[in-house]
Protein backbone atom coordinates (compact mmCIF):
# COMPACT_ATOMS: atom_id res chain seq x y z
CA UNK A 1 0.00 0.00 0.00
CA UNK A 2 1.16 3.66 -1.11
CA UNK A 3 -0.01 6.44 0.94
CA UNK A 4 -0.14 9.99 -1.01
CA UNK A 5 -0.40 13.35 0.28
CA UNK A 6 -1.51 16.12 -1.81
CA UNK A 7 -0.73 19.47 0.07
CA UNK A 8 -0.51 23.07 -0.64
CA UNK A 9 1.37 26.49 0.59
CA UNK A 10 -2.06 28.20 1.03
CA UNK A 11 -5.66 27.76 0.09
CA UNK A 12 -7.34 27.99 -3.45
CA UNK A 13 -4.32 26.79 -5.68
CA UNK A 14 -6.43 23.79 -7.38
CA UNK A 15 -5.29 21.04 -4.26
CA UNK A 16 -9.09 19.55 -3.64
CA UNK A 17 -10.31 19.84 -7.25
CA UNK A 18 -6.70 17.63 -8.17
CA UNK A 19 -7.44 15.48 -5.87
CA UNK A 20 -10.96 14.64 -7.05
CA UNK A 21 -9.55 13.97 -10.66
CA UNK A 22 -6.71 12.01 -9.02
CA UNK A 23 -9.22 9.63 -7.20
CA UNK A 24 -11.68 9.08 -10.23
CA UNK A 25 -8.54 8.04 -12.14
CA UNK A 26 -7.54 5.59 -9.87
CA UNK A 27 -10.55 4.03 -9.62
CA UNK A 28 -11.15 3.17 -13.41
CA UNK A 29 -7.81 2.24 -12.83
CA UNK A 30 -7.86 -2.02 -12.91
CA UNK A 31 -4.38 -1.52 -11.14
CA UNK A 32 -5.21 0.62 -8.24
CA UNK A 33 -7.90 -0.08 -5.50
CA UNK A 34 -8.04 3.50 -3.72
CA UNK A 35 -9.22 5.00 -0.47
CA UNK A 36 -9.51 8.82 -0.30
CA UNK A 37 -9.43 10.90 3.17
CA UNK A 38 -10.09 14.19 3.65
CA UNK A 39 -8.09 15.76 5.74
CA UNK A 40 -8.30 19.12 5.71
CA UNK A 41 -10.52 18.80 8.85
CA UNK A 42 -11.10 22.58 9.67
CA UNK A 43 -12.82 23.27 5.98
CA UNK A 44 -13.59 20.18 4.17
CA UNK A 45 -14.66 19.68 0.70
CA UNK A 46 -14.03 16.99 -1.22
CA UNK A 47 -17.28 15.43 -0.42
CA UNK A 48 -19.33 18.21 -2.83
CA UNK A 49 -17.49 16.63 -5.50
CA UNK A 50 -17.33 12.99 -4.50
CA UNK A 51 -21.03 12.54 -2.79
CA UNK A 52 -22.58 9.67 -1.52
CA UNK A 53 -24.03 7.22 -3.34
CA UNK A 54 -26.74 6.64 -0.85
CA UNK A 55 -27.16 8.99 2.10
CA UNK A 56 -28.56 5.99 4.22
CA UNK A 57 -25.08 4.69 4.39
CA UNK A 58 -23.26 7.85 6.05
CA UNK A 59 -21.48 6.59 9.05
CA UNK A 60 -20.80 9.11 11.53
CA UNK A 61 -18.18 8.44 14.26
CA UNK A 62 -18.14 11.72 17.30
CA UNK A 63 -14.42 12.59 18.50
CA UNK A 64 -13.60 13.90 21.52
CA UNK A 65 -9.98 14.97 21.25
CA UNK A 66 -10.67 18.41 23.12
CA UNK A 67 -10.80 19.08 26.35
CA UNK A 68 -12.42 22.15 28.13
CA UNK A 69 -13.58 23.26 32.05
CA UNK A 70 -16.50 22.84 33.45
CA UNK A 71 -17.44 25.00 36.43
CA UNK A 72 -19.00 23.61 39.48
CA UNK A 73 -21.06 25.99 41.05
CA UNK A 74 -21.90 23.81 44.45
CA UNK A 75 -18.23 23.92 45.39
CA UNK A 76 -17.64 27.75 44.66
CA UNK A 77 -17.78 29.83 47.91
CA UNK A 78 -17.72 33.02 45.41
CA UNK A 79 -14.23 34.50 46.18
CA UNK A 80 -13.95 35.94 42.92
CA UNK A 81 -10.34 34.51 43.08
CA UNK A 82 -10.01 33.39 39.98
CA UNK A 83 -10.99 36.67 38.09
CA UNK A 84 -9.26 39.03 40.22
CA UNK A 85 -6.43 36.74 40.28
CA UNK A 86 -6.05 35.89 36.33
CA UNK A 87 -6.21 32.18 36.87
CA UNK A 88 -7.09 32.23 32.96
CA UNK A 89 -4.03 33.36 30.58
CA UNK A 90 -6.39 32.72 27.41
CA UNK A 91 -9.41 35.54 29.00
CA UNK A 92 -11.69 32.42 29.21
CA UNK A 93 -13.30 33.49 32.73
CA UNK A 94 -15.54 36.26 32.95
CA UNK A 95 -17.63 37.31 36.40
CA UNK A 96 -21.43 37.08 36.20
CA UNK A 97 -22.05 39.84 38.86
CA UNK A 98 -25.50 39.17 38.92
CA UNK A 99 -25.00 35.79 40.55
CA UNK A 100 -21.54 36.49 41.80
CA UNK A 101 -20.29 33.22 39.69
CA UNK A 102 -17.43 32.83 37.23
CA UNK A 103 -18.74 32.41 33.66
CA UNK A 104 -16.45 30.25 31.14
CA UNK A 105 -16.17 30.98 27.30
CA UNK A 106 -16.17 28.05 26.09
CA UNK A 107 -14.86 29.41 22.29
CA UNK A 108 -11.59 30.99 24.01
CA UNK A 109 -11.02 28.04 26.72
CA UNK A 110 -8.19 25.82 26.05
CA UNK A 111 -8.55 22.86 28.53
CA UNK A 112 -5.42 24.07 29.79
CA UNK A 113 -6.50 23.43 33.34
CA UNK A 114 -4.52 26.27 34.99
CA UNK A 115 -8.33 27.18 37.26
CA UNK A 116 -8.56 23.27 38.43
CA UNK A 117 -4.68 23.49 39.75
CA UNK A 118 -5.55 27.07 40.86
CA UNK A 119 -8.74 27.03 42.47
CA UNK A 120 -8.79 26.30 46.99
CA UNK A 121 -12.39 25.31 46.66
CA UNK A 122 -11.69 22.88 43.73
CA UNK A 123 -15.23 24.38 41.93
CA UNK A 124 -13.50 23.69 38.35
CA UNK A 125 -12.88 20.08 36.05
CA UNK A 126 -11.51 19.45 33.18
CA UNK A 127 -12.95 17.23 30.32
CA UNK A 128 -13.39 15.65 26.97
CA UNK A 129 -15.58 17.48 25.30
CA UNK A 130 -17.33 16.53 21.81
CA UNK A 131 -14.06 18.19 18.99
CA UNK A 132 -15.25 17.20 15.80
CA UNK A 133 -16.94 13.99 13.73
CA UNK A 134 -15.78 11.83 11.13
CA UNK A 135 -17.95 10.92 8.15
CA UNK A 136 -17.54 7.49 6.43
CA UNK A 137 -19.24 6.34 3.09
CA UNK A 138 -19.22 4.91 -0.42
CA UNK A 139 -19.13 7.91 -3.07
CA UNK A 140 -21.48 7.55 -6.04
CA UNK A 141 -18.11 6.55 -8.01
CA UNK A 142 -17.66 3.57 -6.40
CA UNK A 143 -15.09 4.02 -3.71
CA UNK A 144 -14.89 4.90 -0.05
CA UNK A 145 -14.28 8.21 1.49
CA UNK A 146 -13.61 9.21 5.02
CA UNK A 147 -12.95 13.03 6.29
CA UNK A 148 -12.70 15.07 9.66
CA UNK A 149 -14.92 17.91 10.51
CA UNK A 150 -13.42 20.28 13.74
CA UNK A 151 -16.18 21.28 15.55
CA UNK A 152 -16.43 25.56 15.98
CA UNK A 153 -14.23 26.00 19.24
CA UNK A 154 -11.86 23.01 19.20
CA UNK A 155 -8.58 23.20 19.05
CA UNK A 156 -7.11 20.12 18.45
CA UNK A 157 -7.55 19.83 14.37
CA UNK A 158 -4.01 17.43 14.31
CA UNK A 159 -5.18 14.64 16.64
CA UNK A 160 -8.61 14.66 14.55
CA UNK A 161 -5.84 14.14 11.49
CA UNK A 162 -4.87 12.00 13.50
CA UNK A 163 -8.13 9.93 13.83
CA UNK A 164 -9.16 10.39 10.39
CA UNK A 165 -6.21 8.29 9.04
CA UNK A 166 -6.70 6.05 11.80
CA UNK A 167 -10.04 5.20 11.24
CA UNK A 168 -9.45 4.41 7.56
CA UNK A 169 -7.71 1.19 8.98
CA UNK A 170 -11.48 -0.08 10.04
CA UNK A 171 -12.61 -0.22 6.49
CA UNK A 172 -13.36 -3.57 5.56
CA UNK A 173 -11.71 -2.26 1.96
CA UNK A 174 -8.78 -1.49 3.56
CA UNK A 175 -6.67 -4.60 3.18
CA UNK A 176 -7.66 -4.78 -0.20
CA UNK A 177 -6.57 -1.30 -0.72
CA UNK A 178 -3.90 -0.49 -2.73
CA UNK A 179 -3.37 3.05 -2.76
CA UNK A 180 -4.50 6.04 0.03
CA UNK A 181 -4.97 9.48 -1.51
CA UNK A 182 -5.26 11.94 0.88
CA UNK A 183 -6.51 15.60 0.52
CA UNK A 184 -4.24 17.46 2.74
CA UNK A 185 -4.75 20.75 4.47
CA UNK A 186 -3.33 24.07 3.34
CA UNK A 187 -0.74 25.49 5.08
CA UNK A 188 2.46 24.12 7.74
CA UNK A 189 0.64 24.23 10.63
CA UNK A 190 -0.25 20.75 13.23
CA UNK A 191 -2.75 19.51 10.73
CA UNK A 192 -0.29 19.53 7.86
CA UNK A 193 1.89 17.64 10.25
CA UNK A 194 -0.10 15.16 11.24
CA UNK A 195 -1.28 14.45 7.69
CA UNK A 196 2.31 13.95 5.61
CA UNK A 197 3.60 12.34 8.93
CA UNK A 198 3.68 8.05 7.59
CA UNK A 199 3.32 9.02 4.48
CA UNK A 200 5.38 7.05 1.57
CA UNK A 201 5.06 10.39 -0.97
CA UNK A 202 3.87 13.99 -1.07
CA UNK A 203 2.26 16.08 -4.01
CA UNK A 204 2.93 20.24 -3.63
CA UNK A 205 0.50 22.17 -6.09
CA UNK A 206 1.04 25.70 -6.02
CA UNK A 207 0.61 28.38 -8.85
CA UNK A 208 2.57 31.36 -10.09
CA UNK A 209 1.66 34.10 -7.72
CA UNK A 210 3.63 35.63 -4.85
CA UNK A 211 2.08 33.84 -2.64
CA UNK A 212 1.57 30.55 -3.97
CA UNK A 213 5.74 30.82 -4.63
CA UNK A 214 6.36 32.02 -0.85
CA UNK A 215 3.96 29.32 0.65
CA UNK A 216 4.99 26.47 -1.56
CA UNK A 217 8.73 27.42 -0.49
CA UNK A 218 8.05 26.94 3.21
CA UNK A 219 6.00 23.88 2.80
CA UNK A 220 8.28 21.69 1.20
CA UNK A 221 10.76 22.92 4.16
CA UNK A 222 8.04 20.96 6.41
CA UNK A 223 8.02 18.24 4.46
CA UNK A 224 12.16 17.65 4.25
CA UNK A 225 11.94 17.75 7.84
CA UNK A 226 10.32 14.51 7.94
CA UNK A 227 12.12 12.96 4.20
CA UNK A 228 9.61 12.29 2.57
CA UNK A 229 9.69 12.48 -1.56
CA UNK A 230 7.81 15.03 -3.48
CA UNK A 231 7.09 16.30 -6.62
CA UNK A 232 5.50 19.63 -7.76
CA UNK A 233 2.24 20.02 -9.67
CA UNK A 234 1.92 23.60 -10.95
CA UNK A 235 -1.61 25.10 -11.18
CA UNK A 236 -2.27 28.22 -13.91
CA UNK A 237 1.13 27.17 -15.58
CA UNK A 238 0.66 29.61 -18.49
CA UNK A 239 -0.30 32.65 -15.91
CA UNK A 240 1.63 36.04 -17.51
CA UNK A 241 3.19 37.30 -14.47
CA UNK A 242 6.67 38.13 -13.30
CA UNK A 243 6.18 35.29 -10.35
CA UNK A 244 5.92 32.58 -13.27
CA UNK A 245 9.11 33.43 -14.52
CA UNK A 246 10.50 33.21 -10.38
CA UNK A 247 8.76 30.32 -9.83
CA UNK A 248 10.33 28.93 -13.23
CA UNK A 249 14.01 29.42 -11.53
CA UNK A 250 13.31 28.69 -8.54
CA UNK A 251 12.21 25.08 -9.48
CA UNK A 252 14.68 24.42 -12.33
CA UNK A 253 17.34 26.02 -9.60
CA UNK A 254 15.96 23.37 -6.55
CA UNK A 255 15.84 20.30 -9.31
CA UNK A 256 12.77 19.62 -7.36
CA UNK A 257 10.62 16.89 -9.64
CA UNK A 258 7.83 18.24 -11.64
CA UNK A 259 4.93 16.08 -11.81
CA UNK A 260 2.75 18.31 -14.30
CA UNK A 261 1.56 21.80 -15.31
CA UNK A 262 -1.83 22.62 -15.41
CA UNK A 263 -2.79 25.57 -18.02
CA UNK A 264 -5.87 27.86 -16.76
CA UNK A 265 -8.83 25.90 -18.26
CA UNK A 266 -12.28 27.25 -17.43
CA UNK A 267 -13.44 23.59 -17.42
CA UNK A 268 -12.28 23.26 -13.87
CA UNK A 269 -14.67 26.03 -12.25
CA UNK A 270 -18.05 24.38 -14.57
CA UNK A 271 -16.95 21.09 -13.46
CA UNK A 272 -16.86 22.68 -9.75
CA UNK A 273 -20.43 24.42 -10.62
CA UNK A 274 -21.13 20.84 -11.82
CA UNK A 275 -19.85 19.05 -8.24
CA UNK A 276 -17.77 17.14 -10.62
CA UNK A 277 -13.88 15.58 -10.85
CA UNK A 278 -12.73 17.48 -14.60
CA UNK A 279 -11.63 14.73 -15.75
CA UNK A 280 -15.06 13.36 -15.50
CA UNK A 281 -16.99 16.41 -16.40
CA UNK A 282 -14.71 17.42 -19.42
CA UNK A 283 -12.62 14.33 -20.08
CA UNK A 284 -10.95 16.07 -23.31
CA UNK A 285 -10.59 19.75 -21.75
CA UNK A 286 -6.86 20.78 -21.75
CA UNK A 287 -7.03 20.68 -17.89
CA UNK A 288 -8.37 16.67 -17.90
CA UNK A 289 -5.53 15.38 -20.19
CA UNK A 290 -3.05 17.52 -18.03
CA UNK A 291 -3.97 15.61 -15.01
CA UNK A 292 -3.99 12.44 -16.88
CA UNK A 293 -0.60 12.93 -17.15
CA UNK A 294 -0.03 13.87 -13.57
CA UNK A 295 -1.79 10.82 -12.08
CA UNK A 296 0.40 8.58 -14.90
CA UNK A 297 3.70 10.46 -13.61
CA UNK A 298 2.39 9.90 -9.87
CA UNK A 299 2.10 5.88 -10.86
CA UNK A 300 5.67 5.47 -12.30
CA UNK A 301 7.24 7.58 -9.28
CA UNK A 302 5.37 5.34 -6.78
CA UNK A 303 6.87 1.97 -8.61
CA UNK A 304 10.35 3.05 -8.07
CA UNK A 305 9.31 3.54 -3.81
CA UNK A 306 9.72 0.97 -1.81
């Protein structure tokens, strides 16, 4: 089994609509049996473009990798200690003068714990508290997809990585599975972390901008850290701009492998408008036999990993 990553810099360089195309390749593949994950747990969206086939068969599994406090008001003896005193470096305890109790925001608490250690009377706990979901199910192509969704407030959108790769392993088509494509979070932050961590290869798309260059730059530096391979998929390829011609010598500079070039193709945002892969959608667009070539690269660079 071959475990892909397809990350991004920042958001809205082509990474989810790629990975779409990617997946419905593979699976008219006869070669490849695939699982895709979402992991881009604080906004994902693969699913609008791979639905379920049936929405009877949407498994939904509750995480609870967060932890907040919990006041307990029949042990407080109303000091107001822990306002006057700061217990709370993250401003998560307010005073409710009207009852002359401490009031918690849940949004800005961090579980940290700091008013359980601090508090004489012992009026505060700290405990799991409900961080996310993930959703399992068949997509109406044929194959399974799992992804994370952070619940508003929770803080701990790496561990739900975390269980989102995990819980692939309980798919009865896992051991069949030959290949795990996983849509990867933008960014270098813990989520990006926990998704290329185990992984056997890594995908980079980026696009000729500023700020796709600058973001692409510091997210392969995440990924060396942990050696994985990589090769670069560029996005808008034929974008006029003085950042193509950077980005042109910065990768023939870096020798980094290039996987493909995508060309601006206004296929891609009708297939979106379509919630459909491209290469589905408009199998002879520019963009579709672009990625064809991408997912064929992808298959020869995987043979050669052991």
């Amino acid at each position: 089994m071959k475990k892909i990553g397809i990350i991004s810099g920042k958001g809205g360089v082509g990474k989810t609509s790629l990975v779409a195309s990617l997946v419905s390749l593979a699976q008219k593949d006869p070669e490849i049996n695939v699982i895709t994950l979402d992991c881009d747990v604080d906004a994902p969206n693969l699913a609008l473009i791979l639905p379920p086939k049936s929405k009877e068969d949407i498994l939904t599994h509750d995480t609870f990798t967060t932890k907040k406090a919990r006041f307990l008001e029949e042990k407080c003896v109303n000091c107001k200690q822990c306002y006057d005193d700061h217990f709370c470096e993250f401003n998560a305890l307010d005073w409710d003068e009207s009852n002359n109790i401490p009031i918690i925001n849940y949004l800005a608490c961090e579980g940290c714990g700091a008013c359980k250690v601090l508090c004489p009377e012992d009026a505060f706990e700290i405990n799991p508290v409900k961080s996310g979901e993930i959703i399992s199910y068949e997509t109406d192509i044929g194959l399974p997809l799992i992804y994370g969704k952070t619940k508003l407030g929770s803080t701990t959108s790496g561990l739900l990585v975390s269980e989102v790769k995990q819980h692939a392993t309980n798919l009865k088509e896992f051991n069949d599975a030959n290949l795990i494509l996983i849509d990867g979070p933008p960014g270098i932050g813990c989520p990006v972390i926990a998704t290329v961590s185990g992984l056997d290869y890594i995908v980079a798309i980026t696009e000729p901008t500023p700020s796709g260059l600058h973001d692409m730059k510091r997210a392969i530096e995440m990924v060396n850290q942990f050696n994985i391979p990589f090769g670069i998929v560029i996005n808008k390829a034929d974008l006029k701009s003085a950042s193509q011609k950077q980005l042109n010598r910065y990768l023939e500079k870096a020798g980094f492998e290039i996987l493909g070039r995508i060309n601006f193709d206004l296929s891609i945002p009708k297939a979106m408008s379509y919630a459909e892969p491209v290469v589905d959608y408009a199998p002879e667009s520019d963009a579709s036999q672009a990625i064809k070539i991408i997912y064929n690269n992808l298959k020869l660079v995987l043979s050669t990993i052991n």
